[in-house]
N, C-alpha and C. Protein backbone atom coordinates (compact mmCIF):
# COMPACT_ATOMS: atom_id res chain seq x y z
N UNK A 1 42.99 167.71 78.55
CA UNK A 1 43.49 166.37 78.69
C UNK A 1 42.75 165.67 79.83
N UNK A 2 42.67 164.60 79.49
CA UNK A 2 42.11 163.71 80.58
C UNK A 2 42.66 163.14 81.74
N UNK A 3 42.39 163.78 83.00
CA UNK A 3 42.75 163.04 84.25
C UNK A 3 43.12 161.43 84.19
N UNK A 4 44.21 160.90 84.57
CA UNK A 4 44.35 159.97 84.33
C UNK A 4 44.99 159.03 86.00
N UNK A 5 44.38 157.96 86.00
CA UNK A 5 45.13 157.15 87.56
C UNK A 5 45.80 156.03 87.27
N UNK A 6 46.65 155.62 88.29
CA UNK A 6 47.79 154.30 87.72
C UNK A 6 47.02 153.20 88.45
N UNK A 7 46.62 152.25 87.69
CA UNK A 7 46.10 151.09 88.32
C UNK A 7 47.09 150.10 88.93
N UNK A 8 47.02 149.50 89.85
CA UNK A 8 48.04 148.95 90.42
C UNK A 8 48.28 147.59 89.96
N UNK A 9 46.88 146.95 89.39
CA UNK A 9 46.75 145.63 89.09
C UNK A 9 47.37 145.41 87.47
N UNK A 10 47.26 146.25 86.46
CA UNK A 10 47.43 146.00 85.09
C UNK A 10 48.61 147.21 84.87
N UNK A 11 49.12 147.91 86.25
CA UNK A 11 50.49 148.36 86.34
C UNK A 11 50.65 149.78 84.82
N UNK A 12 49.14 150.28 84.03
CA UNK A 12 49.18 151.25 83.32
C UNK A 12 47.77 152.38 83.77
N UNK A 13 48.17 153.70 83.43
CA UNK A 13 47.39 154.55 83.51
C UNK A 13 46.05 154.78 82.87
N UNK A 14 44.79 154.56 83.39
CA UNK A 14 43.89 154.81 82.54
C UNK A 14 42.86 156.14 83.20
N UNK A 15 41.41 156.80 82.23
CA UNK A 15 40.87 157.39 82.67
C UNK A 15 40.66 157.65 83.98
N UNK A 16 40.33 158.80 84.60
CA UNK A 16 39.65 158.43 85.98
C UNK A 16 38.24 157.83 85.89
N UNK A 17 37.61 158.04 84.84
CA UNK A 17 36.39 157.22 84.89
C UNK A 17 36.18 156.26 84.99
N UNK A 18 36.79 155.08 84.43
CA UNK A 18 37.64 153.77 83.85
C UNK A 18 37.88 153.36 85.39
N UNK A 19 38.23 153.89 86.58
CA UNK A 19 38.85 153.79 87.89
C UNK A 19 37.70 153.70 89.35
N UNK A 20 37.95 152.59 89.77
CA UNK A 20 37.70 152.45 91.35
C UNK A 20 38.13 152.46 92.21
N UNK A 21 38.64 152.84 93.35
CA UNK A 21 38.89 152.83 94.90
C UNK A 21 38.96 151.66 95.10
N UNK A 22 40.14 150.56 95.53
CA UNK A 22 39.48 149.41 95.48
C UNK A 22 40.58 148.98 96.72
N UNK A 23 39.91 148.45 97.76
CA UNK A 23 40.70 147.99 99.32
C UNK A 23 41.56 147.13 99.30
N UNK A 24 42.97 146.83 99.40
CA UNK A 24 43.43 146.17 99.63
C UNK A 24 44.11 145.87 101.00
N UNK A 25 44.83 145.12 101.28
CA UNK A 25 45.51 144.54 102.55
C UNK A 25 46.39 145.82 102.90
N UNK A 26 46.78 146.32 101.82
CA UNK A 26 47.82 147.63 101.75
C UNK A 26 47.65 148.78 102.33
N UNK A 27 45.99 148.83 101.76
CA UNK A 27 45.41 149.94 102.26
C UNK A 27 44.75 150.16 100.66
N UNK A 28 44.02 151.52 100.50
CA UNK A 28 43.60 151.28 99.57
C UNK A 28 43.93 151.96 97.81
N UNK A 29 43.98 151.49 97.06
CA UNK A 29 44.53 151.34 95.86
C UNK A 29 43.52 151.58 94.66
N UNK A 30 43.93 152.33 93.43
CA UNK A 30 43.57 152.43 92.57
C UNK A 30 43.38 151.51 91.79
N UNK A 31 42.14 151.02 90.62
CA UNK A 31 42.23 149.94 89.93
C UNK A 31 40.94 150.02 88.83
N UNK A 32 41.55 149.36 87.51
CA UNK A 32 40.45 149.76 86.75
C UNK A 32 39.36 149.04 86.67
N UNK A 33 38.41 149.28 86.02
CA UNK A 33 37.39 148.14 86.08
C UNK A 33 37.57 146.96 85.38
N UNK A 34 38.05 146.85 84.24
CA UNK A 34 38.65 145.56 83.79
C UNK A 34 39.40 145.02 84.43
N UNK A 35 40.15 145.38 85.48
CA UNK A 35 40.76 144.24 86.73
C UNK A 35 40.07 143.66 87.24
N UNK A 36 38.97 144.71 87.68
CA UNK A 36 38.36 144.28 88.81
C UNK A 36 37.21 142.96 88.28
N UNK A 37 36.51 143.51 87.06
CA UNK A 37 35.37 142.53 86.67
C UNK A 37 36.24 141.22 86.37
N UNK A 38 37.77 141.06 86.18
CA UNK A 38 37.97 140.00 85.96
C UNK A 38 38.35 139.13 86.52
N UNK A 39 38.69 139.50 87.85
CA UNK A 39 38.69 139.23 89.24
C UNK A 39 37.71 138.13 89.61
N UNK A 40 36.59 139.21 89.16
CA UNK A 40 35.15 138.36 89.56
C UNK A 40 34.71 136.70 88.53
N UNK A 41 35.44 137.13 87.53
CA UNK A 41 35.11 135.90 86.72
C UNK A 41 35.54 134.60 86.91
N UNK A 42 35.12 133.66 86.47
CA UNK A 42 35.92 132.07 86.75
C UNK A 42 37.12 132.01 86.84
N UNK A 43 37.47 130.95 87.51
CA UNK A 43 39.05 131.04 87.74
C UNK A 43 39.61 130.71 86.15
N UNK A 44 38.66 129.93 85.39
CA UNK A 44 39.95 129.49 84.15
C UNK A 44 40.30 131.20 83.27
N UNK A 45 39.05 131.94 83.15
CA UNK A 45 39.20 133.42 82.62
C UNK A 45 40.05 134.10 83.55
N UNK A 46 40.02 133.93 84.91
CA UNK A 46 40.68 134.95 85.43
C UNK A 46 42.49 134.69 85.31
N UNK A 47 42.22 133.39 85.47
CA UNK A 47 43.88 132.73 85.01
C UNK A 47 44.06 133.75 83.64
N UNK A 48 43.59 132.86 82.39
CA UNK A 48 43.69 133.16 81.53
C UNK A 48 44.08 135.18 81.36
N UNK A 49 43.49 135.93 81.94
CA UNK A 49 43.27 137.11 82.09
C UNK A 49 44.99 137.80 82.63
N UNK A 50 45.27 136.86 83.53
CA UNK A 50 45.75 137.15 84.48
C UNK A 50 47.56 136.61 83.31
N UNK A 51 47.28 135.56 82.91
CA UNK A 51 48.53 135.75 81.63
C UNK A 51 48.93 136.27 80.89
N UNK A 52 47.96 136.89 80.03
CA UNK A 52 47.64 137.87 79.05
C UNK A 52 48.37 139.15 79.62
N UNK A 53 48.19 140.12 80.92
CA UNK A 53 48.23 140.82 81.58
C UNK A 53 49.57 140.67 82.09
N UNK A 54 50.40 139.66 82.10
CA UNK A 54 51.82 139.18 82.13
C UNK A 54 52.00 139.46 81.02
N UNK A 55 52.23 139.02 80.46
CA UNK A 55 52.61 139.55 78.84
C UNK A 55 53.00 140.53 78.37
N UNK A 56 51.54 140.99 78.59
CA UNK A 56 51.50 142.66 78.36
C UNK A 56 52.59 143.51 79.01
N UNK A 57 52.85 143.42 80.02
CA UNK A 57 53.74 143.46 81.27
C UNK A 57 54.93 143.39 80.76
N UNK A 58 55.89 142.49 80.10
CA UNK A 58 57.15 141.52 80.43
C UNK A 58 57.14 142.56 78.69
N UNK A 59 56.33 142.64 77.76
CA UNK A 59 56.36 143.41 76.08
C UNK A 59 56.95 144.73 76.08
N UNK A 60 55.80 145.28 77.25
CA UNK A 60 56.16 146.69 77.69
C UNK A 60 57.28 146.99 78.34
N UNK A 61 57.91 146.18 79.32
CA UNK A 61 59.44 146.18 79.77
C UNK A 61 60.56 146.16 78.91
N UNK A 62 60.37 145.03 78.07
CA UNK A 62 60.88 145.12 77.17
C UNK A 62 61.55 145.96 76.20
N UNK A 63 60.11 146.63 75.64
CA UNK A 63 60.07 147.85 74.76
C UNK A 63 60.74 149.01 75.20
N UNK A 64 60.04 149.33 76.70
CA UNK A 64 61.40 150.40 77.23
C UNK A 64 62.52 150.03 77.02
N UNK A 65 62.82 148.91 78.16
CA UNK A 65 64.50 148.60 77.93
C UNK A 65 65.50 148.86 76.46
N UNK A 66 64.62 148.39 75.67
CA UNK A 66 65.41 148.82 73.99
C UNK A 66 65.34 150.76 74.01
N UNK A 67 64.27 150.72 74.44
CA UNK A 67 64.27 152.25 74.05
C UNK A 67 65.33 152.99 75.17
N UNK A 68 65.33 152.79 76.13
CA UNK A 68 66.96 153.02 77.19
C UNK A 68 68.13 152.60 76.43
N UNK A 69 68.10 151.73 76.19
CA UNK A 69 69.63 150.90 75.57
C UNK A 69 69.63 152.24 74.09
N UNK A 70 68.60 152.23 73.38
CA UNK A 70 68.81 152.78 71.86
C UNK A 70 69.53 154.25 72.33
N UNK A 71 69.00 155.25 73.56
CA UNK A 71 69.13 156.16 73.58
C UNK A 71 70.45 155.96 74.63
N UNK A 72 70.41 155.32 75.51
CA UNK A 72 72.32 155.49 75.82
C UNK A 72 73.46 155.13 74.78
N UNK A 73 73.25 154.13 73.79
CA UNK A 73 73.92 154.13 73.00
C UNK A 73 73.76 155.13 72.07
N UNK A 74 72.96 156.35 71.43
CA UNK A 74 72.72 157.52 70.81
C UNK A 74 73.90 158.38 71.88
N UNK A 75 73.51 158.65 73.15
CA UNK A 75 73.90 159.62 74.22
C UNK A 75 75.52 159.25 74.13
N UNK A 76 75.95 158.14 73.95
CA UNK A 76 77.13 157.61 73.73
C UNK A 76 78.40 158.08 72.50
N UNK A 77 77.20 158.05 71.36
CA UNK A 77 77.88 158.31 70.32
C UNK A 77 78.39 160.22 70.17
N UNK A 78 77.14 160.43 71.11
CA UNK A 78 77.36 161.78 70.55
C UNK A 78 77.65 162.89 71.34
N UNK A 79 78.78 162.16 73.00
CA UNK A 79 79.54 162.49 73.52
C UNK A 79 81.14 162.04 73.78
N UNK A 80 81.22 161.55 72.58
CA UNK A 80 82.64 160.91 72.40
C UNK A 80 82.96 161.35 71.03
């Protein structure tokens, strides 16, 4: 299996290859290269980038949350 690091910027796990060291104010932080190159791009792409990446974000929350709710209400049924 493939080593894998949590990027901090797009908040999911990808390759370590896929991954840079990348400095922040924080100190320093994991991040993939598609953050980073998009970082570098114009502000209307990086906006744009940077919504998309919300999205993605707010889908995936989402999706858990149902999948918590489906399985406490399962865990529910089938301790009563």
């Amino acid at each position: 299996m493939t080593e894998t690091l949590f990027c901090y910027c797009c908040r999911v796990h990808h390759p370590k290859s896929q991954m840079r060291l990348f400095r922040t104010a924080m100190g320093n932080r994991w991040r993939c290269i598609r953050s980073i190159e998009a970082a570098t791009a114009p502000s209307c792409e990086r906006d744009a980038f940077g919504r998309r990446q919300t999205e993605q974000n707010r889908q995936e929350a989402r999706t858990m949350a149902e999948q918590r709710q489906r399985l406490q209400q399962e865990f529910e049924r089938n301790t009563t």
